[in-house]
N, C-alpha and C. Protein backbone atom coordinates (compact mmCIF):
# COMPACT_ATOMS: atom_id res chain seq x y z
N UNK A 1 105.96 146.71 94.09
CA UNK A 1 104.77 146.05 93.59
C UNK A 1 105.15 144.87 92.68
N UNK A 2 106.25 145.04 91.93
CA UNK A 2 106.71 143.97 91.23
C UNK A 2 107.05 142.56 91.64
N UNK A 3 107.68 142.74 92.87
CA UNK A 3 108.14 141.78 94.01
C UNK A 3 107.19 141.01 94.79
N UNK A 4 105.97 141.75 94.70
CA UNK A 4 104.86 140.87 95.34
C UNK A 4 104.47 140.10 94.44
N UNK A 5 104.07 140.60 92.74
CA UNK A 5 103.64 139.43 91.83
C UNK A 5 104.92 138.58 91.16
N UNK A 6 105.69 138.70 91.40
CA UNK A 6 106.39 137.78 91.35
C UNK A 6 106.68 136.67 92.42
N UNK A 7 106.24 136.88 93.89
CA UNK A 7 106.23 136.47 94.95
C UNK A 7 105.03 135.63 94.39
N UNK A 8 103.94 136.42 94.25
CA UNK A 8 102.54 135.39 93.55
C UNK A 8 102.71 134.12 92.34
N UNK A 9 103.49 134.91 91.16
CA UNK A 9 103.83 133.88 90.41
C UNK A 9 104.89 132.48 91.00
N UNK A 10 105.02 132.50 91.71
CA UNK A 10 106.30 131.42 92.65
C UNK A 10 105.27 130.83 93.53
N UNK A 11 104.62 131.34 94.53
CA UNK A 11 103.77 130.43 95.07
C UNK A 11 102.90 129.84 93.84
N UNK A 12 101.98 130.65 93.14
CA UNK A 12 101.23 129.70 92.28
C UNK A 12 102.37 128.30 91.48
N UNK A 13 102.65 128.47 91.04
CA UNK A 13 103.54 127.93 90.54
C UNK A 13 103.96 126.45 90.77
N UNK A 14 104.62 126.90 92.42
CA UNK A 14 104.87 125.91 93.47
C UNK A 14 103.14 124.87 93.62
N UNK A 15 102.28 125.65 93.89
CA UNK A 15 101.53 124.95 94.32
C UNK A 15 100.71 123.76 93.40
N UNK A 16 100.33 124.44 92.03
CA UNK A 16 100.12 123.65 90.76
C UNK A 16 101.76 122.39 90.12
N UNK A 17 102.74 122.46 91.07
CA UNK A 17 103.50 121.82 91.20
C UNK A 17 103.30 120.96 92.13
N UNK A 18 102.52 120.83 93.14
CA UNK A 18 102.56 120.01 94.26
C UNK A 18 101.35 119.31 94.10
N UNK A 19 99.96 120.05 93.40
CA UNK A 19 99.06 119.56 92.97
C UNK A 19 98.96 118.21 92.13
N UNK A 20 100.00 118.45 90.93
CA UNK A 20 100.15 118.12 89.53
C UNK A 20 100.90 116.33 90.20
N UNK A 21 101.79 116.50 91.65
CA UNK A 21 102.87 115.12 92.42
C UNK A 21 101.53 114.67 92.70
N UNK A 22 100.70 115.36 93.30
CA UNK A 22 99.61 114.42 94.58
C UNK A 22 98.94 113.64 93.18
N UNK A 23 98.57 114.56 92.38
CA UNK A 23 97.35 113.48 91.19
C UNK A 23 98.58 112.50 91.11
N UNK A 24 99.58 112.31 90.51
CA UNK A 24 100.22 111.81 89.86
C UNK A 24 100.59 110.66 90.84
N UNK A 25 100.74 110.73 91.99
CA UNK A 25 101.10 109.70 93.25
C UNK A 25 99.46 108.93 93.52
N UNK A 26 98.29 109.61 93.04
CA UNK A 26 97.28 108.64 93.62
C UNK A 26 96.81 108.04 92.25
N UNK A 27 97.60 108.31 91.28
CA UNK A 27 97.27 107.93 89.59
C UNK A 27 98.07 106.53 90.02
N UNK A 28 98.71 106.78 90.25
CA UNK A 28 99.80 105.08 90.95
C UNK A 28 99.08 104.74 91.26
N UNK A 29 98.75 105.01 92.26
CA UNK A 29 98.56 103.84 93.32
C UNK A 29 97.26 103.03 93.42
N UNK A 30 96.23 103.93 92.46
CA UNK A 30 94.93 103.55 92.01
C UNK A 30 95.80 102.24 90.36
N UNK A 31 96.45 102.63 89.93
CA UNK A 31 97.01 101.63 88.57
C UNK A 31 97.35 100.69 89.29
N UNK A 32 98.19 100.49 90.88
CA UNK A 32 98.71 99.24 91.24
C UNK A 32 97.23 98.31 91.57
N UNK A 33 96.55 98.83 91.69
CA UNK A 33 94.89 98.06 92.05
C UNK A 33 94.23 97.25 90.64
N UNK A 34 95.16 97.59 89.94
CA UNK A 34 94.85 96.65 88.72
C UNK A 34 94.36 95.42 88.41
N UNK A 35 95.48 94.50 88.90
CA UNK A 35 95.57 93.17 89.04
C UNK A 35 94.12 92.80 89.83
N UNK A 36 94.01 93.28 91.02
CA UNK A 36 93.13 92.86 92.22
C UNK A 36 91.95 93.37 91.40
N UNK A 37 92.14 94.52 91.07
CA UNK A 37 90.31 94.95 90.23
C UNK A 37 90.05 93.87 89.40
N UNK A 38 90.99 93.35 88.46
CA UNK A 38 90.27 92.54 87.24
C UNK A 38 90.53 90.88 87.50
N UNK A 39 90.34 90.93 88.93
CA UNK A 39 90.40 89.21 89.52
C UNK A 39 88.91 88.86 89.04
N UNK A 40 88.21 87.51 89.34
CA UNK A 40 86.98 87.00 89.00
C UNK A 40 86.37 87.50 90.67
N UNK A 41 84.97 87.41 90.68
CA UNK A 41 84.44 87.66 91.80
C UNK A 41 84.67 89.10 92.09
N UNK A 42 85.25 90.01 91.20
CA UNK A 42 85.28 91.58 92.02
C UNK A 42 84.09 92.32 91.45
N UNK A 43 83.58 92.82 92.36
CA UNK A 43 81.81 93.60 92.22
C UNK A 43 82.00 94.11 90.86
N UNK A 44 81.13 94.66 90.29
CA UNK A 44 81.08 95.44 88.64
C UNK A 44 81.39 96.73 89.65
N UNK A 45 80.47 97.02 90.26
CA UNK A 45 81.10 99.01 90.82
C UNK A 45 82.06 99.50 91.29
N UNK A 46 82.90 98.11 91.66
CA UNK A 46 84.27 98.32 92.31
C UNK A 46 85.05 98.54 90.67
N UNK A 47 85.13 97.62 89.56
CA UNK A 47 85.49 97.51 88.51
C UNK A 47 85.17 99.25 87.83
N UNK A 48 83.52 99.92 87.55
CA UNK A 48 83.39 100.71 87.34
C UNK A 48 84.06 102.46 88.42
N UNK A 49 84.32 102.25 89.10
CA UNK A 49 84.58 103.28 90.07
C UNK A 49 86.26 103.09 89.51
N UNK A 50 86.77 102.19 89.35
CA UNK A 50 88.04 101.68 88.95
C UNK A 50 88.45 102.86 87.57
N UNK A 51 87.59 102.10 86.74
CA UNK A 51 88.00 103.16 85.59
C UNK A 51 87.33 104.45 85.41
N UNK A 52 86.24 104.71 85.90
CA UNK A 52 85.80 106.15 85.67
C UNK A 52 86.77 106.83 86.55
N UNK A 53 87.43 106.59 87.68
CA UNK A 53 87.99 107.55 88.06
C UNK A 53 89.66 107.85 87.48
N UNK A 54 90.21 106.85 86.61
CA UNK A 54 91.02 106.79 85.82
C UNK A 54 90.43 107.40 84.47
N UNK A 55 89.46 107.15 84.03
CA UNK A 55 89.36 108.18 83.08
C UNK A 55 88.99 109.41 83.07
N UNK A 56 88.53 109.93 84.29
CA UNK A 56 87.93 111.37 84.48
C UNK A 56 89.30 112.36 84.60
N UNK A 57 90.18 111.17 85.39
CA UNK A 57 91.85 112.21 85.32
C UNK A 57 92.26 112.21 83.77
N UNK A 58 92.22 111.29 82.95
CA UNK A 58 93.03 111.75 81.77
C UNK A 58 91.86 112.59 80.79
N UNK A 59 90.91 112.49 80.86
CA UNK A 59 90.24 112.90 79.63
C UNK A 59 89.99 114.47 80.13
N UNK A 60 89.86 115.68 78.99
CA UNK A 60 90.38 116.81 79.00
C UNK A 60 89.11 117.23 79.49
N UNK A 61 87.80 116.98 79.82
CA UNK A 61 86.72 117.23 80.32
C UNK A 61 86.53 117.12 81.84
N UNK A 62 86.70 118.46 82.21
CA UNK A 62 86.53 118.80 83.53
C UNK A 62 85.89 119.46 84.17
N UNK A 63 85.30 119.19 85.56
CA UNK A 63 84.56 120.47 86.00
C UNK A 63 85.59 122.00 86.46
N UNK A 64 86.74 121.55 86.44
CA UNK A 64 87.59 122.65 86.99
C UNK A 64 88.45 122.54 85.72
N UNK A 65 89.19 123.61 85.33
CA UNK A 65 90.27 123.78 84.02
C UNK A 65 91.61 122.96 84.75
N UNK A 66 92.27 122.62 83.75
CA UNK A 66 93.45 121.15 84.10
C UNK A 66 94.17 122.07 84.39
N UNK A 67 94.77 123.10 84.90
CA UNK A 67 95.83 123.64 85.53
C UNK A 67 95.17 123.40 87.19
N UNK A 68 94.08 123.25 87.49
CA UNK A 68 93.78 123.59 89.04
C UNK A 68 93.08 121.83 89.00
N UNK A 69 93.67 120.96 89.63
CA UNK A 69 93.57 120.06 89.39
C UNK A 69 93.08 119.29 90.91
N UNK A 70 92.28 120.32 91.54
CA UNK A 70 91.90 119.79 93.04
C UNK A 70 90.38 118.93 92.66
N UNK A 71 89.39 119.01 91.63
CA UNK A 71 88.59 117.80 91.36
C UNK A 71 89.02 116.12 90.58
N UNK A 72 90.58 116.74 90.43
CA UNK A 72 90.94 115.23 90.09
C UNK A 72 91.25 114.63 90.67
N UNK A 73 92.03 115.21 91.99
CA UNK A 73 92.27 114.69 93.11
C UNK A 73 91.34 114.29 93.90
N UNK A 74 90.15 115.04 93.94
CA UNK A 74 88.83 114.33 94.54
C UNK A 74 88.05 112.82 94.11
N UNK A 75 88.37 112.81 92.72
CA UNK A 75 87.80 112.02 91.89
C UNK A 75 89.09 110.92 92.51
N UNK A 76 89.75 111.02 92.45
CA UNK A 76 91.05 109.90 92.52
C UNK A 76 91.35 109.34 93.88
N UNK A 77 90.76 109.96 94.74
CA UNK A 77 90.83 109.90 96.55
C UNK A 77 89.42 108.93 96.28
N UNK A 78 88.78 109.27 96.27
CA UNK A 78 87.01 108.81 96.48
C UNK A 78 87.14 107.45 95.96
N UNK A 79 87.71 107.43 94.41
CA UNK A 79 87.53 105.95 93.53
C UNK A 79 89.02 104.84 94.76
N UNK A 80 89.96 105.41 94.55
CA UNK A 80 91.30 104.98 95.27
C UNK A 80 90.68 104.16 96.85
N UNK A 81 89.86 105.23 97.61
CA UNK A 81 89.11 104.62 99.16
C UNK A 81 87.91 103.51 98.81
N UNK A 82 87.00 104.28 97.57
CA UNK A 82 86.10 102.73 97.31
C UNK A 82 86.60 101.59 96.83
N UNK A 83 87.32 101.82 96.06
CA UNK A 83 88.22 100.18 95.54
C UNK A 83 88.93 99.63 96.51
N UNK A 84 89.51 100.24 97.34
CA UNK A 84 90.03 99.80 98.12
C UNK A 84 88.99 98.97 99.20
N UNK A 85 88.20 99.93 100.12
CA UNK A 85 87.44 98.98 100.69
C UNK A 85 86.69 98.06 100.15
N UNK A 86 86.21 98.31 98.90
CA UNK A 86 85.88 96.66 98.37
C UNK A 86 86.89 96.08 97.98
N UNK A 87 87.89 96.09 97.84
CA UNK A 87 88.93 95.15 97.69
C UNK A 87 88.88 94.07 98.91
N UNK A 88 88.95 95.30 99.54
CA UNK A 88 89.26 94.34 101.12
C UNK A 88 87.99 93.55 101.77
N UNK A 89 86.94 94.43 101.46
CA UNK A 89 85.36 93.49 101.74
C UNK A 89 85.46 92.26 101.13
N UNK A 90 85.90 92.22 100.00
CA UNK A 90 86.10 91.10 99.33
C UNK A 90 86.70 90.10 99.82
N UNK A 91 88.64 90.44 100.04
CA UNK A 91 89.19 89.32 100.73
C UNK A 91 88.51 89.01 102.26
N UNK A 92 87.82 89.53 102.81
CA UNK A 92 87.55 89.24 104.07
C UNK A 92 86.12 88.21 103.88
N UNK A 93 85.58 88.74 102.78
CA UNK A 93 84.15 87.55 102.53
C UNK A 93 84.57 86.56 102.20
N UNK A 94 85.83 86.41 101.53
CA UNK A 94 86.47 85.27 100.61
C UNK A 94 87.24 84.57 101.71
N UNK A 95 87.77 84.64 102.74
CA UNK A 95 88.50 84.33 103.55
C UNK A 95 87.42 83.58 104.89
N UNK A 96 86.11 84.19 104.71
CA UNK A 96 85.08 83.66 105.52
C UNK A 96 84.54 82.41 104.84
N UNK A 97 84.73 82.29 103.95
CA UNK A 97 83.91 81.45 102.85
C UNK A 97 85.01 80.44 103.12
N UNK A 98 85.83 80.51 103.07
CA UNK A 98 86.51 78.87 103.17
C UNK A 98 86.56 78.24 104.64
């Protein structure tokens, strides 16, 4: 019986380990959108979706407790895909315009 919760403590473990890479890899890659978020001409909701979803990961107020970190990853996927496609709505309106 011992061997199974210890088997449990190792998967959990592992997995709040793999959790903890994914936030931390879309915490990037939403920060490299920086520059492009705070150009002139970028929508306010692209700007707002920008930082609420950067601040919903750091600030200690969560709907799920910060060890289980699968709504930050939601929050960080969702803001990461809308900035992005308005990023790109953008260059493509801007690219029509000239």
């Amino acid at each position: 019986m011992e061997s199974l919760w210890t088997t449990l403590g190792v998967v959990a473990v592992v997995v709040v380990v793999i959790l903890v890479l994914v936030a931390l890899f879309l915490v990037v890659k939403l920060v490299r959108k920086h520059r492009q978020v705070h150009q002139p001409g970028t929508p306010v909701p692209t700007k707002v979706a920008y930082w609420v979803s950067l601040a919903y990961t750091v600030f200690p107020f969560d709907l799920l407790p910060d060890p289980v970190y699968f709504d930050d990853i939601v929050i960080l996927t969702g803001g990461l895909v809308y900035v992005s496609r308005s990023l790109t709505r953008k260059a493509r309106d801007g690219r029509r315009a000239e």
